[in-house]
Protein backbone atom coordinates (compact mmCIF):
# COMPACT_ATOMS: atom_id res chain seq x y z
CA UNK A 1 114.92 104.35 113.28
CA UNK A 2 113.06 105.83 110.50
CA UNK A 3 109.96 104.02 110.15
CA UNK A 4 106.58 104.41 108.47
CA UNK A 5 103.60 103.03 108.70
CA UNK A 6 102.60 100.05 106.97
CA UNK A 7 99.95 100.45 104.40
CA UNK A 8 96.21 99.64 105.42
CA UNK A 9 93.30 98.50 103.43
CA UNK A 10 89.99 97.33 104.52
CA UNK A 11 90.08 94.34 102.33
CA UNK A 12 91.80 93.28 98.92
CA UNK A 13 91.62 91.58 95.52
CA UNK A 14 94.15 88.92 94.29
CA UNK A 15 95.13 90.99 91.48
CA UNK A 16 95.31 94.07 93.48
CA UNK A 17 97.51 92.30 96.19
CA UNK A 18 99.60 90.91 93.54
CA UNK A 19 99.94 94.09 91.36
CA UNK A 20 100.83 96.80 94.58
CA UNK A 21 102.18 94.35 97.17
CA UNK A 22 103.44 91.23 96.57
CA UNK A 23 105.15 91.90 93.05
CA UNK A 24 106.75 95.10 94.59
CA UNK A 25 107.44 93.29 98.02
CA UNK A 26 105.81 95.76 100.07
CA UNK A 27 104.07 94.98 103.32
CA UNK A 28 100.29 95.55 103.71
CA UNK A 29 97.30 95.31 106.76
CA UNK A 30 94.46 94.14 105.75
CA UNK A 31 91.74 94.55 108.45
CA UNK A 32 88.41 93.23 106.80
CA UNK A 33 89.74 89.65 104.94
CA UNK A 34 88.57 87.00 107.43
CA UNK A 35 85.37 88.44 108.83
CA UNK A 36 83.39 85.21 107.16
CA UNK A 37 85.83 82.89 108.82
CA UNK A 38 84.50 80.99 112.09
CA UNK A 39 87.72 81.64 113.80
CA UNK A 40 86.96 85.48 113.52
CA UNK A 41 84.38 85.24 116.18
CA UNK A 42 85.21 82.01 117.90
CA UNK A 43 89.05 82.48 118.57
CA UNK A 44 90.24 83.95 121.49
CA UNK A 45 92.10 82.71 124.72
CA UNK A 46 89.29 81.20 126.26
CA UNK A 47 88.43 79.07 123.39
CA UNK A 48 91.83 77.81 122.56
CA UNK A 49 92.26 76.61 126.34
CA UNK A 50 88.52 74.60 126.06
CA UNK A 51 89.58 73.15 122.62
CA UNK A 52 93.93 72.34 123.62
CA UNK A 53 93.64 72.68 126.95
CA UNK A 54 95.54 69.11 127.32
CA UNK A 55 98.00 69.72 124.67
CA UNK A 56 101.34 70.20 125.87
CA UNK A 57 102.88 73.34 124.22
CA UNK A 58 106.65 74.50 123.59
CA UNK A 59 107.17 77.67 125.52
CA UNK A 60 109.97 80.40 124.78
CA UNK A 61 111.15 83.65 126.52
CA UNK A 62 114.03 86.59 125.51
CA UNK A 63 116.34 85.20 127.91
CA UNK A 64 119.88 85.03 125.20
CA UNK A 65 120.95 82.20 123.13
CA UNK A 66 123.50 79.77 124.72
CA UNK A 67 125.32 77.82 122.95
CA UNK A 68 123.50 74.36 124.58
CA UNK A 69 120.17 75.03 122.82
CA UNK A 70 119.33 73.76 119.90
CA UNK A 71 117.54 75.59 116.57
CA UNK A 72 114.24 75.92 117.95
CA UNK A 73 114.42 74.95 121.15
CA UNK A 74 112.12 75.60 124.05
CA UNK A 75 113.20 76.91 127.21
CA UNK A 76 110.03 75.17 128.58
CA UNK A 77 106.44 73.22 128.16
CA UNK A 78 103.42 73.76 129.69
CA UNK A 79 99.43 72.63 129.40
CA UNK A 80 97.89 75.13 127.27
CA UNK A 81 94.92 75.08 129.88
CA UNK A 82 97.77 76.40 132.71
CA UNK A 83 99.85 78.34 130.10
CA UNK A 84 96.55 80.95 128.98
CA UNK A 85 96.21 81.17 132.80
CA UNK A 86 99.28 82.44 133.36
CA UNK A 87 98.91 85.20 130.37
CA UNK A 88 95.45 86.34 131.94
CA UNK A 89 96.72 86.33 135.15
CA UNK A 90 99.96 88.43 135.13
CA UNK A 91 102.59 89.37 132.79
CA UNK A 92 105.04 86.61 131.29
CA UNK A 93 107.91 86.28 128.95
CA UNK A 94 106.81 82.81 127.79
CA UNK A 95 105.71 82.83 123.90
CA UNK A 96 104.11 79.95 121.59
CA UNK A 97 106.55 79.80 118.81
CA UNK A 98 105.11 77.67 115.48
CA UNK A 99 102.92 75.61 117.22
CA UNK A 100 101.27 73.08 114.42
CA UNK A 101 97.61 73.46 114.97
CA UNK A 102 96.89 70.98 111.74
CA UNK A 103 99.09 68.56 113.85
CA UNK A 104 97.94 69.40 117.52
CA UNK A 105 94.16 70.38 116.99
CA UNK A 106 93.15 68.96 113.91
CA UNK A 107 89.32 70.14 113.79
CA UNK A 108 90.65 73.61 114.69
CA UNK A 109 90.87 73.43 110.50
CA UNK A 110 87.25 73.43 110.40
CA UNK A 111 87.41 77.29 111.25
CA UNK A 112 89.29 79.14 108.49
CA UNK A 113 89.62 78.60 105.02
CA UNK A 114 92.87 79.34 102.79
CA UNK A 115 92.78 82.17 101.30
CA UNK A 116 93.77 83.04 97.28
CA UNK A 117 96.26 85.75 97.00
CA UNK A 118 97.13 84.68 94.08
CA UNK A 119 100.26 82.60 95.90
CA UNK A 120 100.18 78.66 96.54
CA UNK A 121 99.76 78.46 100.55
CA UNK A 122 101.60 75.51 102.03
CA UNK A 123 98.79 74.11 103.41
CA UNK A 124 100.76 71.81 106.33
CA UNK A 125 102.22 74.93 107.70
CA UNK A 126 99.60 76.81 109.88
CA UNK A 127 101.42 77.59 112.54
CA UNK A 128 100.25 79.77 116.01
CA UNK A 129 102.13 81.78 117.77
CA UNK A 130 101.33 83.19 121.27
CA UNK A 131 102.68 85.45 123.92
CA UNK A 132 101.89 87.71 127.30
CA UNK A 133 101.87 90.98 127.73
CA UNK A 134 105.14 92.74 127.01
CA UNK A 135 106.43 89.57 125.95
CA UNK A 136 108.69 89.76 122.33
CA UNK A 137 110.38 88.38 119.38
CA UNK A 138 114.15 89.02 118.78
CA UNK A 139 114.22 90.84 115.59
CA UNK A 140 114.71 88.15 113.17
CA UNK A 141 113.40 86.77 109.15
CA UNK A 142 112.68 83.58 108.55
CA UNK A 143 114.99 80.67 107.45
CA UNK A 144 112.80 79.74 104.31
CA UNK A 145 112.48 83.64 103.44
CA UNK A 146 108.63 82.59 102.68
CA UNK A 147 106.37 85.00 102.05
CA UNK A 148 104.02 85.13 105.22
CA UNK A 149 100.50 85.94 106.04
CA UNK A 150 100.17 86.86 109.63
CA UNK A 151 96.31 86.74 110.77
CA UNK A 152 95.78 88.02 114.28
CA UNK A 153 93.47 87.49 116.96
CA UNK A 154 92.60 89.00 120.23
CA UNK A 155 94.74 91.69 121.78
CA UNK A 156 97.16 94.33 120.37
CA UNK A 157 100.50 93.53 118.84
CA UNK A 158 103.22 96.14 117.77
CA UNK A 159 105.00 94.75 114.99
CA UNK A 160 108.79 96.24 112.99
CA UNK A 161 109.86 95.01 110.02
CA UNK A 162 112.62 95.35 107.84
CA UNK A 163 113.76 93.97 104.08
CA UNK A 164 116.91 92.86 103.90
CA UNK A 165 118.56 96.16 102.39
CA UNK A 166 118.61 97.25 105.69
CA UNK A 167 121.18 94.60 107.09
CA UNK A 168 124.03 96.61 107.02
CA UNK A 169 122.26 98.85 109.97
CA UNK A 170 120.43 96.03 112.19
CA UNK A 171 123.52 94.51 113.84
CA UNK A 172 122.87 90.88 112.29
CA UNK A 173 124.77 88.07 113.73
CA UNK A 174 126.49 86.29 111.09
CA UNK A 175 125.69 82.46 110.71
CA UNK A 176 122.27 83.14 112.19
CA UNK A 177 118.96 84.72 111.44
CA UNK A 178 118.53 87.18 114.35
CA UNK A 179 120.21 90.78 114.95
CA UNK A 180 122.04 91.43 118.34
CA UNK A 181 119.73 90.21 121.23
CA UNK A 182 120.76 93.27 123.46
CA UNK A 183 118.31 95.58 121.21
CA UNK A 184 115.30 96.76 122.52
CA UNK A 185 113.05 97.56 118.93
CA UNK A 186 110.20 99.06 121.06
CA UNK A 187 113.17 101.89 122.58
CA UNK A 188 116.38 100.95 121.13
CA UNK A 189 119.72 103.36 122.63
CA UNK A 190 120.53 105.06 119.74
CA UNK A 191 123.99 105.93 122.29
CA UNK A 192 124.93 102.09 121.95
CA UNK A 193 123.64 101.38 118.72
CA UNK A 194 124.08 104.32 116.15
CA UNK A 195 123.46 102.61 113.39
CA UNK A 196 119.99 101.65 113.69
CA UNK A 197 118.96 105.65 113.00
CA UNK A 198 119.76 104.93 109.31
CA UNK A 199 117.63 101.71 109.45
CA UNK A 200 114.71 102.52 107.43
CA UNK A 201 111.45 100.08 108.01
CA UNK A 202 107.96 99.86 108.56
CA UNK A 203 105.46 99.62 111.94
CA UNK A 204 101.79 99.21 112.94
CA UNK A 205 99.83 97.76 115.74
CA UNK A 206 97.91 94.68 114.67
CA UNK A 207 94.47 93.99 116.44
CA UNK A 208 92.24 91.46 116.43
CA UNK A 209 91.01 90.00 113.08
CA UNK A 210 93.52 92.07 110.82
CA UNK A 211 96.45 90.41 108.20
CA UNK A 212 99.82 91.22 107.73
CA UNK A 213 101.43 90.49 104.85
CA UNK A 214 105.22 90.45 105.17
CA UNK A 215 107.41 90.02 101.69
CA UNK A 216 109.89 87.83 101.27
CA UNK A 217 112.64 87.58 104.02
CA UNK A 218 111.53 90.62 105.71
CA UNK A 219 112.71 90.48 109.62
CA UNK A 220 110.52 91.37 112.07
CA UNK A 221 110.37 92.15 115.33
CA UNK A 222 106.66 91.61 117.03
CA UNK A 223 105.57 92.42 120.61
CA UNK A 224 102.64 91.61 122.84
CA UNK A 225 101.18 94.95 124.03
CA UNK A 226 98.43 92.73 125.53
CA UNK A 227 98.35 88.69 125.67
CA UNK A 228 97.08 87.38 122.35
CA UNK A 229 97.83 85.30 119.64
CA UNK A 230 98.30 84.78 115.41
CA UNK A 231 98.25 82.12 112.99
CA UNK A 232 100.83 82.50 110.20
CA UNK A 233 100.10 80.99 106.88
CA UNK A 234 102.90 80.95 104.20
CA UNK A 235 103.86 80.61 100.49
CA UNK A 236 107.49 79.56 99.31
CA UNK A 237 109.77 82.68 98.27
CA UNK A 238 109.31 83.27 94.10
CA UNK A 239 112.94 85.16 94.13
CA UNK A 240 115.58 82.96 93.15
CA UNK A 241 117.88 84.99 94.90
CA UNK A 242 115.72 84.50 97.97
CA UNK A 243 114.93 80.63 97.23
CA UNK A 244 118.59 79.74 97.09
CA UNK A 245 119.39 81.74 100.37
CA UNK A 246 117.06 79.59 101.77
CA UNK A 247 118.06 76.46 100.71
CA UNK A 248 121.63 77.70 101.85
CA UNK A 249 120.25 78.34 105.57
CA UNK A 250 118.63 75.00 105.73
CA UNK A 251 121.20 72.91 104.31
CA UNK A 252 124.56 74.72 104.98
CA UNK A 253 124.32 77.63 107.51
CA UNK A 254 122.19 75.88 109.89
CA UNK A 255 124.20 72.88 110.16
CA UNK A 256 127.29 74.53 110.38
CA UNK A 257 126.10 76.99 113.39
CA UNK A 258 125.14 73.54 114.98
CA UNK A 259 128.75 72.25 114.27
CA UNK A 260 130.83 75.45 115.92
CA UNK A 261 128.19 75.77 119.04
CA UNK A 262 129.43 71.77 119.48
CA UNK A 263 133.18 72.39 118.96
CA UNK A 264 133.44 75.84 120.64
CA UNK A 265 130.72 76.25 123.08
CA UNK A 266 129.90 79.95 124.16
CA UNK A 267 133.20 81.31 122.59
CA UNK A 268 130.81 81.05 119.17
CA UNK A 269 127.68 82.82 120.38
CA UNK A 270 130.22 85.55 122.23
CA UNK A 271 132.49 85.82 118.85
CA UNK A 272 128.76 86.59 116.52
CA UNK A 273 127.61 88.65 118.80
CA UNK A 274 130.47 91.13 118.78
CA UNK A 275 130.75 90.28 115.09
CA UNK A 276 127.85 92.03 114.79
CA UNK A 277 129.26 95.02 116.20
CA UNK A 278 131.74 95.10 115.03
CA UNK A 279 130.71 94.76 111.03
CA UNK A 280 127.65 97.07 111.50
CA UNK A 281 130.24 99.82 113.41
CA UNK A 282 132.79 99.30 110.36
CA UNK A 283 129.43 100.04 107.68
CA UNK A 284 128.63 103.37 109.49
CA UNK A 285 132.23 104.52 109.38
């Protein structure tokens, strides 16, 4: 893959961000923007299993999708008390995936502020997201192509991303919002999957306190060098293009992926994932 690094800057103005990053839709780090923010020096593991150590939190891993689960499914729950024991204690495939901390953990609101980029933030939408050590995200965007600010705390995360020029090289599975599970982003085999050394992207290794910016349905692919955790805060995609894509996955692609998983089981999931194969083999030729 030909990647490069993602721009870095200690810290940002709204008309700067607007001007080189968001109006361009180009990603950015910025590693100085929350130091004022209680959460900077009060979140890490240890606090978020004294403050939702009762809560009972959906758990995911990178085992493949069946046809049986449903969108956003977890494979399992857990305390969050026993879950943060497990990542400090040994390595696990079990992520936090969107976990609603306004919902969950209400006074958790207390430390962080929104911040103006110059976008409207949804402001019912901070979600968290955790995971143990080698631990990863398929490669995937998301269904509302929102723009997303991706604040990170404790440990390192290695994070890939892509804008949706690329498709024709990442393998996508059609009717979905992912890119063949069998990948490996950290070391893909370039033997199996040619393609992907045409796919030009972006990388970096987020630590503690920095924000990603990602543009508008840019996939991603994130994965826990060490156990950690983000908050993601996000503003609706300006694009129409993008806007009516997304209104298109939530109201029409969605339910019709539901619909065929119901009607033809497994044969669906094996039939997009060679799809994807297949397509991305036929664009190379």
């Amino acid at each position: 893959m030909q990647l490069q690094d993602i721009p870095r800057v200690k810290t940002i103005t709204k008309e700067d961000f607007i001007n080189h990053f968001f109006k361009p839709q180009k990603p950015v780090v910025v590693e100085r923007f929350i130091e004022e923010w209680p959460a900077y020096s009060k979140w890490n593991l240890e606090y978020m299993k004294t403050v939702a150590g009762d809560k009972l939190v959906p758990l995911y891993d990178d085992r493949p999708v069946d046809y049986k689960d449903g969108f956003n499914e977890p494979h399992a729950t857990m305390k969050m008390a026993d879950y943060i024991d497990l990542l400090k204690k040994e390595p696990t495939k079990f992520r936090i995936f969107l976990w609603n901390i306004l919902k969950e953990v209400p006074h958790l609101q207390k430390d962080f502020t929104y911040p103006d980029f110059g976008l409207r933030l949804m402001k019912s939408l901070p979600m968290l997201f955790f995971g143990g050590r080698d631990s990863h995200t398929f490669m995937h965007y998301d269904i509302d192509l929102a723009n997303i600010f991706h604040f990170h705390f404790e440990g390192d995360k290695e994070v890939v991303l892509f804008d949706q020029s690329q498709n024709k090289h990442l393998y996508k599975v059609p009717h979905s919002l992912i890119t063949n599970e069998s990948i490996n982003f950290s070391d893909p085999d370039y033997s199996k999957w040619p393609a992907l050394k045409n796919a030009k992207g972006f990388k970096t290794t987020l630590q503690h306190g920095e924000v990603l910016y990602m543009p508008e349905g840019y996939w991603h692919y994130m994965k826990y060098i060490t156990p950690g955790f983000s908050m993601s805060l996000r503003a609706i995609a300006r694009n129409p293009k993008n806007l009516s894509k997304a209104l298109y996955n939530v109201f029409i692609m969605r339910n019709y992926d539901n619909l065929m998983r119901r009607i033809k089981g497994q044969k669906w999931i094996d039939w997009k994932n060679n799809k994807s194969i297949i397509d991305t083999n036929k664009a190379l030729k």
